[in-house]
Protein backbone atom coordinates (compact mmCIF):
# COMPACT_ATOMS: atom_id res chain seq x y z
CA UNK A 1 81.21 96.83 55.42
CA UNK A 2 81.43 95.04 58.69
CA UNK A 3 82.34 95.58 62.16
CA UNK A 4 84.94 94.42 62.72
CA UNK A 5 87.44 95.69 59.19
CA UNK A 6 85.39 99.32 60.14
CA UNK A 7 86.84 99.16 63.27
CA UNK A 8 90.16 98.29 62.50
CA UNK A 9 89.86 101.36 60.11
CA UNK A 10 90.08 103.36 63.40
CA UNK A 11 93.09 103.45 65.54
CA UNK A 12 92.89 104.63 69.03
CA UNK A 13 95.97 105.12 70.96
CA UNK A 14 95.58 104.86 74.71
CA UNK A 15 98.65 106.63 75.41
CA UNK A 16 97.60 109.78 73.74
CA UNK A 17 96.51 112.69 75.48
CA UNK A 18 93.57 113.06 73.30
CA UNK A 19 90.82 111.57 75.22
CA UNK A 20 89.86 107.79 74.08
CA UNK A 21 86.15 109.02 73.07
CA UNK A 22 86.99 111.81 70.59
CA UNK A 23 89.46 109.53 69.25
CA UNK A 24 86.78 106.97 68.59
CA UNK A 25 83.88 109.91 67.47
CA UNK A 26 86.97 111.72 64.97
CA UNK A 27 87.54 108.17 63.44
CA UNK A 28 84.08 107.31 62.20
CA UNK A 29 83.59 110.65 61.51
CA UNK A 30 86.14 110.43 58.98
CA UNK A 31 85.00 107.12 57.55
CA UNK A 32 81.30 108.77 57.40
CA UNK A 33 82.38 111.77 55.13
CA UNK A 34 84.86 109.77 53.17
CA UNK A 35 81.95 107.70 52.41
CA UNK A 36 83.32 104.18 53.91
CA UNK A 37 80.11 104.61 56.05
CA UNK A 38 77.06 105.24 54.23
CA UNK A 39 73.85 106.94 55.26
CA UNK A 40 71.64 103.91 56.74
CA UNK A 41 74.20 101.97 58.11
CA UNK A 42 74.69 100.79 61.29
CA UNK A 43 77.76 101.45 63.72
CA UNK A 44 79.44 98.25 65.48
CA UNK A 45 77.29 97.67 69.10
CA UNK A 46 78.54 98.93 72.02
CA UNK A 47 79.86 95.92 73.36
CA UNK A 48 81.89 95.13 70.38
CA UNK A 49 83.82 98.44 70.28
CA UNK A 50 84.35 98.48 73.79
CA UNK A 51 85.88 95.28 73.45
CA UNK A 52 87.69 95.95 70.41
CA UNK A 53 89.67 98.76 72.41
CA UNK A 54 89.49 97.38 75.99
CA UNK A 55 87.47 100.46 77.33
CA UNK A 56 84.40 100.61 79.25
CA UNK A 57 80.81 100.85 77.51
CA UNK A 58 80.99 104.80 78.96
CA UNK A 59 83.44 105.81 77.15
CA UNK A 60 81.75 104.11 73.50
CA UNK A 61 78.75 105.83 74.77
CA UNK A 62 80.55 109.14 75.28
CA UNK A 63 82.25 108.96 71.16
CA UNK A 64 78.35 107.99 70.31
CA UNK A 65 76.68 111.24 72.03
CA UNK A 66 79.37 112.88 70.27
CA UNK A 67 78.33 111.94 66.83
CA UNK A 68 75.00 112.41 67.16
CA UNK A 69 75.19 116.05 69.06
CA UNK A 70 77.12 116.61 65.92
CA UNK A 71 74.38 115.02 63.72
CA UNK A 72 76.67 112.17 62.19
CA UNK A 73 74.56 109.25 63.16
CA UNK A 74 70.80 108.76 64.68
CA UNK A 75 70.91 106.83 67.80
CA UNK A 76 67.16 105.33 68.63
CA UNK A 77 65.84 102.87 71.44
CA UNK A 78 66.29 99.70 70.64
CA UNK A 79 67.83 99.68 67.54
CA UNK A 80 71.12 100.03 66.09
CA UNK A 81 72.95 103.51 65.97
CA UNK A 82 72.94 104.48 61.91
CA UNK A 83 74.57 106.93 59.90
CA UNK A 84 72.15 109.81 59.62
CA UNK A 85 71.02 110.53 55.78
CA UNK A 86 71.68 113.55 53.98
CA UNK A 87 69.42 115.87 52.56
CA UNK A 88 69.01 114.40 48.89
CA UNK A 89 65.70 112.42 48.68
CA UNK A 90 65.81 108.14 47.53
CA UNK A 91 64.70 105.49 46.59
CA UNK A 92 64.59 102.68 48.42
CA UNK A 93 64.71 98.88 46.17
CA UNK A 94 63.98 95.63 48.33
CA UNK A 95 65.51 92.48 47.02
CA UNK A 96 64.70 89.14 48.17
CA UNK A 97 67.94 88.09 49.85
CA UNK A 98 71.25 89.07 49.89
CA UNK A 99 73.68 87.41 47.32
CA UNK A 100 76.56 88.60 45.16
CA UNK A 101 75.29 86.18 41.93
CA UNK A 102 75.75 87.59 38.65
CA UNK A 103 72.18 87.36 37.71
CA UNK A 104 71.12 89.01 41.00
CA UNK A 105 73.69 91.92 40.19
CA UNK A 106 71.98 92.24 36.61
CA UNK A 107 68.89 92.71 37.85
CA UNK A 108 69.83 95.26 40.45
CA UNK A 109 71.53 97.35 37.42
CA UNK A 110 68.37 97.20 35.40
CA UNK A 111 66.34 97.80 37.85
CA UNK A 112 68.30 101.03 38.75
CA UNK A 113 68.75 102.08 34.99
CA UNK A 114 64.88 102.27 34.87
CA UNK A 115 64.70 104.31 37.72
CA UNK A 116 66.96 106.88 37.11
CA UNK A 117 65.50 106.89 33.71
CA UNK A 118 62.35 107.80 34.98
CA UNK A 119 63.01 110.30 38.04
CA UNK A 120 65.36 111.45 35.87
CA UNK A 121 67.35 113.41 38.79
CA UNK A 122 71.13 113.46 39.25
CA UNK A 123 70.52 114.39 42.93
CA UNK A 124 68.52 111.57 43.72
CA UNK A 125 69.58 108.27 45.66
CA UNK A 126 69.17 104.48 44.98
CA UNK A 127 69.69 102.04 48.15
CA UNK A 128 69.15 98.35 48.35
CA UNK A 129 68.07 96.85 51.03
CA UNK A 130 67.55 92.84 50.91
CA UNK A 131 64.13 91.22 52.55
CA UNK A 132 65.73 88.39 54.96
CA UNK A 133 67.94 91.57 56.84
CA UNK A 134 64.30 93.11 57.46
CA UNK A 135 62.65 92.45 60.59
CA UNK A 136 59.88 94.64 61.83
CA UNK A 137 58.50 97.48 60.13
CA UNK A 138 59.86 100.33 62.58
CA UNK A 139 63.49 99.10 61.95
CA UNK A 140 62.79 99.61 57.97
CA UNK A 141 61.00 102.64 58.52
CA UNK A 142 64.30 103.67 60.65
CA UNK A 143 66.26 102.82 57.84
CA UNK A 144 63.91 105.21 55.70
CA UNK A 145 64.23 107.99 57.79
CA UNK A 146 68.18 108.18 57.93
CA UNK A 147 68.67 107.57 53.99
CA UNK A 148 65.62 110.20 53.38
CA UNK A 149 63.80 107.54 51.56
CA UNK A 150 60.52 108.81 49.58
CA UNK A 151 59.44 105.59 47.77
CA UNK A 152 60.20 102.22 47.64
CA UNK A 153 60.44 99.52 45.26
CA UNK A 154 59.77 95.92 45.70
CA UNK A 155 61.26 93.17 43.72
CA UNK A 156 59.26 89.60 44.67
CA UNK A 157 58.13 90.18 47.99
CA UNK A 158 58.10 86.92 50.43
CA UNK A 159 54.65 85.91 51.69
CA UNK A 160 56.50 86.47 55.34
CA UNK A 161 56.98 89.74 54.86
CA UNK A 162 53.99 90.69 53.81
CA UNK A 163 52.50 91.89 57.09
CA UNK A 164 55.94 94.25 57.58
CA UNK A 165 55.41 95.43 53.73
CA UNK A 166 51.74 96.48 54.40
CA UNK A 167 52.71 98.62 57.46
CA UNK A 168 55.50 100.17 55.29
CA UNK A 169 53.34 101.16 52.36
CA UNK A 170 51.28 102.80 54.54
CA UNK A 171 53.79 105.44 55.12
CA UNK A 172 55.86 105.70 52.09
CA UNK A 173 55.09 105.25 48.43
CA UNK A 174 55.59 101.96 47.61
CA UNK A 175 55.69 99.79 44.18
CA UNK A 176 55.76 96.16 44.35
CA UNK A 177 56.96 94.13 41.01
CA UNK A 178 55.00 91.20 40.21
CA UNK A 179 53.57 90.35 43.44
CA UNK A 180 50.38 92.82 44.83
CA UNK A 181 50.36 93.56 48.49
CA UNK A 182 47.39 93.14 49.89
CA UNK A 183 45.07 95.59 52.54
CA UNK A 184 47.79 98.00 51.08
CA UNK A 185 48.18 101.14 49.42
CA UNK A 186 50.79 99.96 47.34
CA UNK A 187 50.57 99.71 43.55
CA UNK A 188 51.95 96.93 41.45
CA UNK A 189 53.80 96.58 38.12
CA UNK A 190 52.87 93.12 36.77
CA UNK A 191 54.06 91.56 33.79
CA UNK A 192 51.36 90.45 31.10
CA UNK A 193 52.67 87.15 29.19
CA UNK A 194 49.50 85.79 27.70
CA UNK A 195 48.88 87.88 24.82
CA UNK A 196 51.87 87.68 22.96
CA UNK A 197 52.64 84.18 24.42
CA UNK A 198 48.86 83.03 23.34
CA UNK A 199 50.04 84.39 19.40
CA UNK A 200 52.68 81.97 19.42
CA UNK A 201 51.34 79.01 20.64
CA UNK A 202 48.18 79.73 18.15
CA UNK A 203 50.12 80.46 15.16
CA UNK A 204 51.94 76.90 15.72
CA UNK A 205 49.19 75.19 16.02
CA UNK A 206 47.85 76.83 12.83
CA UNK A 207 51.16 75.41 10.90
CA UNK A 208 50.02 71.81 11.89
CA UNK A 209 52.23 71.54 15.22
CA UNK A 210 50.76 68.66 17.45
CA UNK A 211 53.71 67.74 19.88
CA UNK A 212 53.74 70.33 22.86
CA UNK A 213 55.54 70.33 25.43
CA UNK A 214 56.03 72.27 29.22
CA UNK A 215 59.16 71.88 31.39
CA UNK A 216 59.34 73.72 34.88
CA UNK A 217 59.17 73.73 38.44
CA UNK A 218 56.30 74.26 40.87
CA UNK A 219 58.36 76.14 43.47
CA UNK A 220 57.60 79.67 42.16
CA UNK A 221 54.52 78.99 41.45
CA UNK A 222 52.53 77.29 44.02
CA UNK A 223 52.32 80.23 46.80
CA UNK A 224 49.07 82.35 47.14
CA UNK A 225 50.96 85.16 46.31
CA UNK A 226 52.92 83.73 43.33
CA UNK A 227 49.27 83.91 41.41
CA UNK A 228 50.81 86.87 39.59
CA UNK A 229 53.96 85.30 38.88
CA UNK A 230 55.06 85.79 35.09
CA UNK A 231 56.37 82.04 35.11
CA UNK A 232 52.82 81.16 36.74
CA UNK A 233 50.87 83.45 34.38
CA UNK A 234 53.13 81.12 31.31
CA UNK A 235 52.47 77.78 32.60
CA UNK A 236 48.60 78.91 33.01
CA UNK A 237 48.19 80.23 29.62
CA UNK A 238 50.00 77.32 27.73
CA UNK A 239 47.37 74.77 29.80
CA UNK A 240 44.68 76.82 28.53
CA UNK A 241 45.82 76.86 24.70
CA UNK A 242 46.39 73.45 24.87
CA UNK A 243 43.39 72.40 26.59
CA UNK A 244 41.11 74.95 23.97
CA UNK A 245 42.91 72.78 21.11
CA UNK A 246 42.34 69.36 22.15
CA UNK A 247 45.77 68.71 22.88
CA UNK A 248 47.33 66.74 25.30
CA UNK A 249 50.93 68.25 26.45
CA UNK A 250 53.77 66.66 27.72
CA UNK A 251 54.32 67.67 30.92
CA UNK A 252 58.00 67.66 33.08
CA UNK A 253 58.07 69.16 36.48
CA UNK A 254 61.30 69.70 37.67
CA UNK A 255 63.22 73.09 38.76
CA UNK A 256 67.08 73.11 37.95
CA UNK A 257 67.90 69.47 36.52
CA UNK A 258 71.68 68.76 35.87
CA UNK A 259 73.05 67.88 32.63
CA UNK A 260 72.08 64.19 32.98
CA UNK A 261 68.25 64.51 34.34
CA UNK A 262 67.92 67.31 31.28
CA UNK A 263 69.37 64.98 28.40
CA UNK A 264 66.35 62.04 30.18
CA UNK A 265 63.92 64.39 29.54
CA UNK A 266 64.81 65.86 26.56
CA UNK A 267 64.59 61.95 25.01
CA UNK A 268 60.98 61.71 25.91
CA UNK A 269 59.99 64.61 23.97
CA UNK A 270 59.67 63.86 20.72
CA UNK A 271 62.05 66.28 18.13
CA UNK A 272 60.38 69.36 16.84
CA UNK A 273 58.21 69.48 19.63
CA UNK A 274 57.65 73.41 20.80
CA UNK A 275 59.24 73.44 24.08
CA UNK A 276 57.88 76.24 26.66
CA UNK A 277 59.91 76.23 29.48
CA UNK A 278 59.76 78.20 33.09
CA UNK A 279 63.18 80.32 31.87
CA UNK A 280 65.40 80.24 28.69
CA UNK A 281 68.80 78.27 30.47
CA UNK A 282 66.43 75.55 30.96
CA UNK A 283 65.93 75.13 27.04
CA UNK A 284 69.25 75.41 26.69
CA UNK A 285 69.82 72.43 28.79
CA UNK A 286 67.49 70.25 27.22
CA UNK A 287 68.58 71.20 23.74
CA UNK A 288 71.93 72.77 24.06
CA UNK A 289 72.61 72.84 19.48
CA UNK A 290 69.03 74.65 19.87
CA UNK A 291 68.26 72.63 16.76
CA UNK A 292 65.88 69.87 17.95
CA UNK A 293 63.16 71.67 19.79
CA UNK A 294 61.29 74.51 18.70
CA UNK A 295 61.61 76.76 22.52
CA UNK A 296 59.96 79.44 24.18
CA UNK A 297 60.59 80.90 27.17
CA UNK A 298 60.44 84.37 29.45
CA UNK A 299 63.13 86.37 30.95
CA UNK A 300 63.36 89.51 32.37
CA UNK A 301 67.65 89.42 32.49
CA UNK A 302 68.97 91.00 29.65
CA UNK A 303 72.39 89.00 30.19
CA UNK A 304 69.85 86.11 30.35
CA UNK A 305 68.29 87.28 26.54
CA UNK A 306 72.04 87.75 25.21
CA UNK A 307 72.99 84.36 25.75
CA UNK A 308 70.41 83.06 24.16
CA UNK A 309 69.66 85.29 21.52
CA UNK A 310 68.94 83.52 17.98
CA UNK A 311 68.72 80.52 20.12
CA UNK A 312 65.23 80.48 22.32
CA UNK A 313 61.91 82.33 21.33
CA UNK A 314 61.86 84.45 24.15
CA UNK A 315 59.33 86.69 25.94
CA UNK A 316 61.69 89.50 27.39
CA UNK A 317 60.01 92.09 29.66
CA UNK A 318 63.60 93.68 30.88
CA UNK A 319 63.77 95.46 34.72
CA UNK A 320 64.98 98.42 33.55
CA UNK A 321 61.27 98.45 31.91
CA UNK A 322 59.78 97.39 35.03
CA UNK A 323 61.75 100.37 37.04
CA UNK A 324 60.45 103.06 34.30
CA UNK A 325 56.96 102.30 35.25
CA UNK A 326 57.23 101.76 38.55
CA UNK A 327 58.52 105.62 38.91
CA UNK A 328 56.10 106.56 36.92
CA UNK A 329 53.28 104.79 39.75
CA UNK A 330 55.90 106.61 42.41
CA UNK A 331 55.70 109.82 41.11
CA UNK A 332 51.92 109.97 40.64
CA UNK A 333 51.00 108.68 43.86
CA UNK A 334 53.48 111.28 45.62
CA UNK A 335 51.61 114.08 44.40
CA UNK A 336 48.33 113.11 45.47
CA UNK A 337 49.06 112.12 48.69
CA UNK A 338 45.18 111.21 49.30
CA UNK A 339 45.35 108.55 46.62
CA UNK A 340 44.82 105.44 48.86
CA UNK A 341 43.30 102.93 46.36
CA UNK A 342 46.31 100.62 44.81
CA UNK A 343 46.72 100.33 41.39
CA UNK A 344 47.85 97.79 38.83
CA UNK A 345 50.08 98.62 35.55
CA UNK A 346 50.40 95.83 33.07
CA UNK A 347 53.06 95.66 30.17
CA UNK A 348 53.48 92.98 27.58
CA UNK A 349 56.92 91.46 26.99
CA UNK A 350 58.94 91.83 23.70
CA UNK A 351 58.86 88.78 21.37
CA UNK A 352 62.95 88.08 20.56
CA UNK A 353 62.37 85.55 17.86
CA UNK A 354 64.74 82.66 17.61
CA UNK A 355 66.47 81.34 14.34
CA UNK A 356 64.75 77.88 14.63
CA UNK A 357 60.71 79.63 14.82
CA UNK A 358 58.08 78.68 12.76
C-alpha cells in the first residue's frame, strides 16, 4: 500500500486532547493488526507524515518510539522503519521486477502452490519481494529479519544482483531457479530440456523430415548467466541435432514480432516444416490454424500450456514443480547447517503432444 492512502487511513485531530503522537502510534497500530500493514513493510518517512499532519519531525518521532517500545515496528539506522514480523517462520520468493501481468501473477501462484506443497505447513509464510526494489544486501537481510524469513527462493536472478544475492545466501538458505549463483552457497533447480527435446527432433528426422526450422530472440539468452537458461539450453540442443544430421536450419531471430513481421516469416518457412520456437505464443503467431507447421516449444505457465493445448508440442516443466523441489533443496540444507557446497537438481519437462505431431 502506499504512503500516502496509509496515511489518509489515519485521522489525527489536532483539537483533541489526546496527544498528536498516540494518535498517530494508535492509528498504525490498528492498520498493523488489521493487517492493512504487513510484517516487512515500511512506514511513510518522517518527513512525509510530519507534513501530512503539519507537526514537527518530534512529535512523528515520539508515535515511532511508541511503536517500537511496544514492538509494532523495527526502527534501524539508515533504513526505513518496518512492521516487525511475527513469530511464524517464511519463505521469502524474489521476482525479477514488479508488475501486475497476468503471466507474472501465474507464475507467482505456481510457484507458491509448489511450496506449500512441499513444506507442507499451514503456519508457514510466503512473501514476494521483486529484484529492482532490492538494493544492498543489509536492507534485504532487514527485510528477512522482520518477516522471520528462513529460506529464500529465486526466480531469474539479474546478473546485477548477483553480488547482493551471494551475500544473502550466505546467511539464509537460498534456492535459485534456473540461474546458479556463483562463490555461493546457494543451490539451484535447473530445468533439463535436451533429453526429451533431443527424442523429438530425432524421431522426426527418422520419419524423413528435412525442413527445420528455429524462431527466437537472443535477449534471454546471450548473458553469462543465461547459460542455464531453458530457452538457451532449447536453442543449443536443436543446433546440435541439426548440425549431427547434416542439416541446415532455418534460422529467424527476433523476440516478440507483431502480427505482420510473424505472417513475413512464417512465408519463408516452407509448410510442414517443424517449427521450435523460444515459447509456445510465438508458434501461435506464426501459424495461428496450427495446421501448417509442425511446432515445438517450452513453457513453464500452465495458463501458457492451456491455451495451447492440442495446438503446440510443448515441453512443460510447470513452477509449481520447480517450487516442490526447491523446498525439498530448502529443507535439506536447513538441517545441516554445515552443508556449504551448492548443489544442482535437474528435472525433465513433460512432453504435451499436439494434434498436428508426427
Amino acid at each position: 500500500m502506499g504512503s500516502t492512502n496509509v496515511l489518509q487511513q489515519i485521522e489525527v485531530d489536532r483539537w483533541s486532547p489526546v496527544p498528536i503522537y498516540h494518535q498517530m502510534s494508535e492509528g498504525f497500530r490498528a492498520l498493523i493488526q488489521a493487517g492493512t500493514l504487513a510484517p516487512g513493510d515500511p512506514l511513510p518517512t518522517v518527513s512525509r507524515m510530519a507534513a501530512h499532519y503539519g507537526t514537527s519531525t518530534s512529535t512523528v518521532m515520539r508515535a515511532v518510539d511508541k511503536l517500537a517500545a511496544d514492538g509494532m515496528v523495527v526502527t534501524r539506522r539508515g533504513a526505513r522503519t518496518c512492521v516487525r514480523a511475527q513469530s511464524a517462520p517464511s519463505t521469502e520468493m524474489l521476482f525479477p521486477k514488479q508488475t501486475t501481468s497476468a503471466r507474472i501473477l501465474v507464475y507467482l501462484d505456481q510457484l507458491l502452490e509448489g511450496l506449500r506443497q512441499g513444506y507442507g505447513q499451514s503456519s508457514r509464510r510466503f512473501w514476494t519481494t521483486y529484484l529492482d526494489d532490492v538494493h544492498n544486501a543489509d536492507e534485504l537481510l532487514g527485510i528477512f529479519q522482520l518477516r522471520a524469513t528462513d529460506s529464500m527462493v529465486i526466480y531469474r536472478p539479474t546478473e546485477p544482483l548477483i553480488p547482493i544475492l551471494q551475500q544473502v545466501a550466505a546467511a539464509v538458505p537460498t534456492v535459485s531457479l534456473f540461474y546458479p549463483i556463483p562463490d555461493a552457497p546457494a543451490d539451484t533447480v535447473l530445468a533439463d530440456p535436451v533429453t526429451p527435446l533431443t527424442d523429438l527432433l530425432q524421431k522426426r528426422l527418422a520419419a524423413g523430415q528435412r525442413h527445420f526450422a528455429y524462431v527466437g530472440g537472443k535477449a534471454a539468452t546471450q548473458s553469462e548467466s543465461a547459460q542455464h537458461c531453458p530457452y538457451r539450453t532449447t536453442r543449443e540442443c536443436f543446433a546440435n541435432t541439426m548440425r549431427r544430421a547434416n542439416i541446415e536450419p532455418l534460422w529467424f531471430e527476433t523476440d516478440c514480432p507483431d502480427a505482420n513481421a510473424a505472417a513475413k516469416i512464417a512465408k519463408k518457412i516452407p509448410a510442414g516444416s517443424v517449427l521450435v520456437a523460444d515459447h509456445p505464443q510465438l508458434s501461435l503467431l506464426l501459424d495461428p490454424d496450427s495446421t501448417r507447421f509442425d511446432a515445438i516449444s517450452y513453457t513453464e505457465c500452465r495458463s501458457t500450456l492451456d491455451l495451447v493445448r492440442g495446438k503446440v508440442t510443448t515441453l512443460y516443466l510447470g513452477l509449481e514443480a520447480l517450487g516442490g523441489a526447491a523446498t525439498s533443496l530448502l529443507v535439506k540444507r536447513s538441517r545441516d547447517s554445515r552443508m556449504r557446497k551448492p548443489r544442482q537438481l535437474r528435472l525433465q519437462p513433460q512432453v504435451i503432444v499436439s494434434d498436428a505431431a508426427i
